[in-house]
N, C-alpha and C. Protein backbone atom coordinates (compact mmCIF):
# COMPACT_ATOMS: atom_id res chain seq x y z
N UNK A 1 -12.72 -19.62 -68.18
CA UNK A 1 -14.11 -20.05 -68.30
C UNK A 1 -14.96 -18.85 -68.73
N UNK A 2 -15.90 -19.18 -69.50
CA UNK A 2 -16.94 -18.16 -70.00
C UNK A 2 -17.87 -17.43 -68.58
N UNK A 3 -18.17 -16.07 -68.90
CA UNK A 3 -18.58 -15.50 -67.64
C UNK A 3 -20.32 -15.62 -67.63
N UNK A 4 -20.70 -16.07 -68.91
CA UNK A 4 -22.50 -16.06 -69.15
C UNK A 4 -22.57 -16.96 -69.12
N UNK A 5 -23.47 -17.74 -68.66
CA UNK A 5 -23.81 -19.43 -68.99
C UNK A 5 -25.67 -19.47 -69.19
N UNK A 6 -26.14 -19.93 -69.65
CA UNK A 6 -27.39 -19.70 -69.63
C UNK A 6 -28.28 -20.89 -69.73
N UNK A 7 -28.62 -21.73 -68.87
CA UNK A 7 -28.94 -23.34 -69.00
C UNK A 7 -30.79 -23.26 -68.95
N UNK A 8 -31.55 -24.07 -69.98
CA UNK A 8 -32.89 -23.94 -69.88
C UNK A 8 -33.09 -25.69 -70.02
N UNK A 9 -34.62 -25.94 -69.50
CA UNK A 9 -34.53 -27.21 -69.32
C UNK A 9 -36.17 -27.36 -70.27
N UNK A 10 -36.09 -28.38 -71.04
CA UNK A 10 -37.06 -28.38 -71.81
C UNK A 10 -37.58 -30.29 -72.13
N UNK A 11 -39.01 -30.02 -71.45
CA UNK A 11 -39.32 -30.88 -71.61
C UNK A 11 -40.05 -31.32 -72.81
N UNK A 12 -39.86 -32.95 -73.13
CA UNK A 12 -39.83 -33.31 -74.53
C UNK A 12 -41.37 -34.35 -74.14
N UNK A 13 -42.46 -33.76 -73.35
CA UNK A 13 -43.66 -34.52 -73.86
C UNK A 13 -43.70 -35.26 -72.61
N UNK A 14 -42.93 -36.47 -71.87
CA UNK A 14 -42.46 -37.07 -70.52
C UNK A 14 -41.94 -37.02 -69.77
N UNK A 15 -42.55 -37.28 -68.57
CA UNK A 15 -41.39 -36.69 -67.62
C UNK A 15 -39.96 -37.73 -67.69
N UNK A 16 -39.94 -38.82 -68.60
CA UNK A 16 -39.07 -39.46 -68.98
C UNK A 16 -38.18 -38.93 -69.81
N UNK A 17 -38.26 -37.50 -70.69
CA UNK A 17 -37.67 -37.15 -72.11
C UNK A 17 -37.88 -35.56 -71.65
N UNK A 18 -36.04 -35.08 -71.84
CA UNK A 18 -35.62 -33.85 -71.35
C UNK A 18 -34.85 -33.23 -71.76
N UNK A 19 -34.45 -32.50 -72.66
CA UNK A 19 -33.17 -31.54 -73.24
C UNK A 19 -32.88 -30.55 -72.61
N UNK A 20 -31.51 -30.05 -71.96
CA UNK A 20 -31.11 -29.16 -71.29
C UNK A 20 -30.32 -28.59 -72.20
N UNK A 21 -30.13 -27.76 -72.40
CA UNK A 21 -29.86 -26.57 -73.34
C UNK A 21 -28.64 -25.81 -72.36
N UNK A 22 -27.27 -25.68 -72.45
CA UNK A 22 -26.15 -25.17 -72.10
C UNK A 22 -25.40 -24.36 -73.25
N UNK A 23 -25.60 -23.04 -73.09
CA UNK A 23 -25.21 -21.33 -73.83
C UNK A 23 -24.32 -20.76 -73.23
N UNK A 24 -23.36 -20.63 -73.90
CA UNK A 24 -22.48 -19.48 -73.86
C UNK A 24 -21.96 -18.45 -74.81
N UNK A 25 -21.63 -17.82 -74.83
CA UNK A 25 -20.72 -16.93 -75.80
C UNK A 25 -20.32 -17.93 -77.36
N UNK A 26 -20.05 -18.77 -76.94
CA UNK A 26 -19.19 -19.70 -77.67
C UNK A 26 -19.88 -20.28 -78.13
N UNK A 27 -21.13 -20.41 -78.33
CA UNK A 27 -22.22 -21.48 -78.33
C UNK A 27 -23.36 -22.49 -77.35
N UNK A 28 -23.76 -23.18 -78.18
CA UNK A 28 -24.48 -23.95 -77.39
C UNK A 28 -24.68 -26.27 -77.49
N UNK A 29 -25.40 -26.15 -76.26
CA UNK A 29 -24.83 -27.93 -76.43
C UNK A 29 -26.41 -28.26 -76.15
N UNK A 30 -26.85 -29.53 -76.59
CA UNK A 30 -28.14 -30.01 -76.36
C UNK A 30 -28.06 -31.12 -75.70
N UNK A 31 -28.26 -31.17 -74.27
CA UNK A 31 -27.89 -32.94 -74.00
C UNK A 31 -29.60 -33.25 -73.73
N UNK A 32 -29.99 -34.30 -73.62
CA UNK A 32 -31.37 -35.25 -73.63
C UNK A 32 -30.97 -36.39 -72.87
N UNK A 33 -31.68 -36.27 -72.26
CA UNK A 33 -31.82 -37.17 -70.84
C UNK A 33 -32.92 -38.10 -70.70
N UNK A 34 -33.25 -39.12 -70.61
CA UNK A 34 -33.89 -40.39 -70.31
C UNK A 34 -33.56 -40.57 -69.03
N UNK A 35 -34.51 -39.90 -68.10
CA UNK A 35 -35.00 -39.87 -66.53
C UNK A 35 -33.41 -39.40 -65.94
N UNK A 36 -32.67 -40.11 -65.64
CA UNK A 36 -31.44 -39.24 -65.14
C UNK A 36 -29.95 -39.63 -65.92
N UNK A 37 -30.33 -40.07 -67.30
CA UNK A 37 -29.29 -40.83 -68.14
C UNK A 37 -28.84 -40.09 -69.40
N UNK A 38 -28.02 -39.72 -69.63
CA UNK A 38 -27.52 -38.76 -70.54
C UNK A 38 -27.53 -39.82 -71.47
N UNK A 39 -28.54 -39.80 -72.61
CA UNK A 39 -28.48 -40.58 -74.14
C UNK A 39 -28.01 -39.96 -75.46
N UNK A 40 -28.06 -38.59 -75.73
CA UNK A 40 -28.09 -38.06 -76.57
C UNK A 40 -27.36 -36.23 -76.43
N UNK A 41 -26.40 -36.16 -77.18
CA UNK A 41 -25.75 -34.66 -77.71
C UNK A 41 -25.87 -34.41 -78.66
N UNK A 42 -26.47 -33.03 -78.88
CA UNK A 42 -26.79 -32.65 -80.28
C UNK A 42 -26.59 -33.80 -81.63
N UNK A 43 -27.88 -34.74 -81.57
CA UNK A 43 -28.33 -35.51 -82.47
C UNK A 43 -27.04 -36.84 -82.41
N UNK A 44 -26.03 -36.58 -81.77
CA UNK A 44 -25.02 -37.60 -81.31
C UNK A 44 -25.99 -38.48 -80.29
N UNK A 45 -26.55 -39.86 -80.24
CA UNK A 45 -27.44 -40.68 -79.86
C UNK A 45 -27.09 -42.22 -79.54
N UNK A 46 -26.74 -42.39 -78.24
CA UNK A 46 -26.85 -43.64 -77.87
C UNK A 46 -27.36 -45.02 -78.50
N UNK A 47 -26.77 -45.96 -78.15
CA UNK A 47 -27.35 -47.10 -78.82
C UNK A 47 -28.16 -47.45 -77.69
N UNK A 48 -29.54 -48.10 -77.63
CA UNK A 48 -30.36 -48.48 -76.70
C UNK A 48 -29.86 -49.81 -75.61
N UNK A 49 -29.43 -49.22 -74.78
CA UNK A 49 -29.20 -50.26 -73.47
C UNK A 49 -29.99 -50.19 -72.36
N UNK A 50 -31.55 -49.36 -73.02
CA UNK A 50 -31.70 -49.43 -71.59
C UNK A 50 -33.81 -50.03 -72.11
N UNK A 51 -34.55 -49.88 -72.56
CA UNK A 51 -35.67 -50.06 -72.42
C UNK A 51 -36.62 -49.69 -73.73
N UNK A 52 -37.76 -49.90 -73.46
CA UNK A 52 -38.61 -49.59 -74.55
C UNK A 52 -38.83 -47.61 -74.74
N UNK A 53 -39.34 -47.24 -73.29
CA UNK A 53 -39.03 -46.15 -73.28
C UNK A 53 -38.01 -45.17 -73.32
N UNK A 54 -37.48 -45.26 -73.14
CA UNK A 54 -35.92 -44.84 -73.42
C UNK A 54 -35.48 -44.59 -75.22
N UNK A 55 -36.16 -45.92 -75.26
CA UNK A 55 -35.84 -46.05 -76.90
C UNK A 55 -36.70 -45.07 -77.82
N UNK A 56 -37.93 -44.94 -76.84
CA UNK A 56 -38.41 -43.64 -77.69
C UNK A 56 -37.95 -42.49 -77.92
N UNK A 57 -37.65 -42.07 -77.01
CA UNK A 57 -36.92 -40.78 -76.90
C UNK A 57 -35.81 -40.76 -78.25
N UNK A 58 -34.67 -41.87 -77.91
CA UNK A 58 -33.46 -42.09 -78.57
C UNK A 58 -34.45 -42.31 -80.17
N UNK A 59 -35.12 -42.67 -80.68
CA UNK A 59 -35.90 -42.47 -81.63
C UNK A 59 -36.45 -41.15 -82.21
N UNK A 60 -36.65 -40.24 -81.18
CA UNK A 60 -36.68 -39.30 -81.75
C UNK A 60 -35.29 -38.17 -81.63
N UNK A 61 -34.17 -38.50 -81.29
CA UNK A 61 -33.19 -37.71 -81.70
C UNK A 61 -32.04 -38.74 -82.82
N UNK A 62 -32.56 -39.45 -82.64
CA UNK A 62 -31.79 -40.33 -84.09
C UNK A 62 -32.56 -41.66 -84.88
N UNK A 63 -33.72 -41.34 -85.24
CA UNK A 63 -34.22 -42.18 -86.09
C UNK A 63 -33.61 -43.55 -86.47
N UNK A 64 -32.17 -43.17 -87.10
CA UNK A 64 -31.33 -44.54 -88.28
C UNK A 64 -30.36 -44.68 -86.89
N UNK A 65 -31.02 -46.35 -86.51
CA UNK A 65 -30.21 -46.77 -85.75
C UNK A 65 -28.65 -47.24 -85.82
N UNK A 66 -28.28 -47.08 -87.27
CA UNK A 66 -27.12 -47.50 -87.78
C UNK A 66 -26.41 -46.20 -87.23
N UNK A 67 -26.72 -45.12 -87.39
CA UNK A 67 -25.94 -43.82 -86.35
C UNK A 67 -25.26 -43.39 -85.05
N UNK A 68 -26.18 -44.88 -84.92
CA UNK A 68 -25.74 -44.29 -83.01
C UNK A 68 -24.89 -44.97 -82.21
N UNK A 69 -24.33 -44.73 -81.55
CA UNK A 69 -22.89 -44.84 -80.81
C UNK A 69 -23.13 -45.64 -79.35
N UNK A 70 -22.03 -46.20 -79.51
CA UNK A 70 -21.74 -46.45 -77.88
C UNK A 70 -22.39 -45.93 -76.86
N UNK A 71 -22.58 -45.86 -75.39
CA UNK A 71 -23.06 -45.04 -74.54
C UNK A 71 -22.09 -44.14 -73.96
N UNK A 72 -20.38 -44.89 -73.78
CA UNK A 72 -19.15 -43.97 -73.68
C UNK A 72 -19.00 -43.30 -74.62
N UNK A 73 -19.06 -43.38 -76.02
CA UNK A 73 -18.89 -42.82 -76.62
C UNK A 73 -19.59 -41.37 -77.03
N UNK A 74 -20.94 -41.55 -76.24
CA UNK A 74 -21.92 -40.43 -76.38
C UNK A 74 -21.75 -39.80 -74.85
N UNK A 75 -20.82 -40.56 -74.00
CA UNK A 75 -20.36 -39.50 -73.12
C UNK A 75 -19.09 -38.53 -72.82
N UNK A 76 -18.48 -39.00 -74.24
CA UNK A 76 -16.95 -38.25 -74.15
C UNK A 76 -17.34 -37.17 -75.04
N UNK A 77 -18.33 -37.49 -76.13
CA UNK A 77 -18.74 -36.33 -76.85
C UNK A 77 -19.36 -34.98 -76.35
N UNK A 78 -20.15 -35.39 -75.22
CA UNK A 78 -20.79 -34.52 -74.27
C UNK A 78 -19.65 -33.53 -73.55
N UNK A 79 -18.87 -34.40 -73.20
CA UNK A 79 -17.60 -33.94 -72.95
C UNK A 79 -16.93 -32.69 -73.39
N UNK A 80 -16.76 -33.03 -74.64
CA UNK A 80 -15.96 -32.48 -75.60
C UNK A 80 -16.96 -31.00 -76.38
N UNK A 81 -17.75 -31.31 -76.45
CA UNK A 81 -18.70 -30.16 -76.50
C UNK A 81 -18.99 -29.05 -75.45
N UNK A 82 -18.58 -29.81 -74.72
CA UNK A 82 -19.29 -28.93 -73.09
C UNK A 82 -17.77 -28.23 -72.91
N UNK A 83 -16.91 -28.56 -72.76
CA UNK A 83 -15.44 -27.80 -72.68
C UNK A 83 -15.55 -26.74 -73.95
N UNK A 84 -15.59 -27.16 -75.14
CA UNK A 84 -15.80 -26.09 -75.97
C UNK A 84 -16.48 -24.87 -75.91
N UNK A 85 -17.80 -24.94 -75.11
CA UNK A 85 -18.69 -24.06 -74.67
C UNK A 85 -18.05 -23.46 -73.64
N UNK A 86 -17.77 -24.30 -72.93
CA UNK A 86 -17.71 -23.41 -71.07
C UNK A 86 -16.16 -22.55 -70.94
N UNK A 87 -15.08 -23.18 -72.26
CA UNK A 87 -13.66 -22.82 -71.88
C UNK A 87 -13.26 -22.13 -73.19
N UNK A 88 -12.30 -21.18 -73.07
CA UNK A 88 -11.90 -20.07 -73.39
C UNK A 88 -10.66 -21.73 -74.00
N UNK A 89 -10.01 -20.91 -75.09
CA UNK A 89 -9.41 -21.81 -76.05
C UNK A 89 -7.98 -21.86 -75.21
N UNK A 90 -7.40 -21.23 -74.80
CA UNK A 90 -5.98 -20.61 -73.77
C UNK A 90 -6.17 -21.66 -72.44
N UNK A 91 -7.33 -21.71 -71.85
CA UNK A 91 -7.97 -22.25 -70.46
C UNK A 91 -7.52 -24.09 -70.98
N UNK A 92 -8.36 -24.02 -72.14
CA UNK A 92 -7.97 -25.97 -72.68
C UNK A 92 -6.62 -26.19 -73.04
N UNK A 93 -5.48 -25.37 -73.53
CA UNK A 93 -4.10 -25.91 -73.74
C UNK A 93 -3.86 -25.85 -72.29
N UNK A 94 -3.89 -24.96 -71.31
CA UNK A 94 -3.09 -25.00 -70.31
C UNK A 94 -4.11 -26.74 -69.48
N UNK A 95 -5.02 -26.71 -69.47
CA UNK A 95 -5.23 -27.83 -69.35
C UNK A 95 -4.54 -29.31 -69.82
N UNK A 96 -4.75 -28.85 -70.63
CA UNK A 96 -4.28 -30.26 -72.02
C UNK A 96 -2.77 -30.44 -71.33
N UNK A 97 -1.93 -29.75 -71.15
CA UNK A 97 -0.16 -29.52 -70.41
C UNK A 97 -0.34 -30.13 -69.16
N UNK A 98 -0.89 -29.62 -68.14
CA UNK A 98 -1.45 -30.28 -66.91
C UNK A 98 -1.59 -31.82 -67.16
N UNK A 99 -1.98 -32.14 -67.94
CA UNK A 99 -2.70 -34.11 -67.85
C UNK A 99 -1.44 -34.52 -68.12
């Protein structure tokens, strides 16, 4: 695992609309949150299952609704980004062997 992590929380205008910002060495991940609901990874954007407000937000990280994904699907990506950041490339095979 990376030894710096550096997480900032940035609010997007509502207390409904939130990007947390996760840094490491390795990079960085943008997740956006709709009150306590992970919708959106770096411009990777939920399809609206949940409200009018909500949908704003998801409007402003993906405009063309033809783009946007599943809600699992925008949570395995989160996933998959966030391991990239937090894990050393050696740390994910010995993982990957383990499953």
């Amino acid at each position: 695992m990376v030894k710096d992590i550096n997480i900032s929380l940035d609010n997007l205008g509502t207390v409904n609309k939130n990007c947390v910002t996760i840094a490491t060495d390795k990079g960085s991940v943008d997740l956006y949150f709709s009150y306590k609901t992970l919708v959106g990874v770096d411009g990777v954007c939920s399809v609206n299952d949940w409200g009018n407000t909500t949908g704003k937000l998801l409007n402003e990280i993906q405009p063309d609704k033809s783009q946007r994904k599943p809600h699992s699907e925008v949570l395995e990506e989160a996933q998959r980004r966030l391991k990239a950041v937090m894990f050393k490339d050696s740390e994910l095979i010995v993982e990957s062997l383990a499953e």
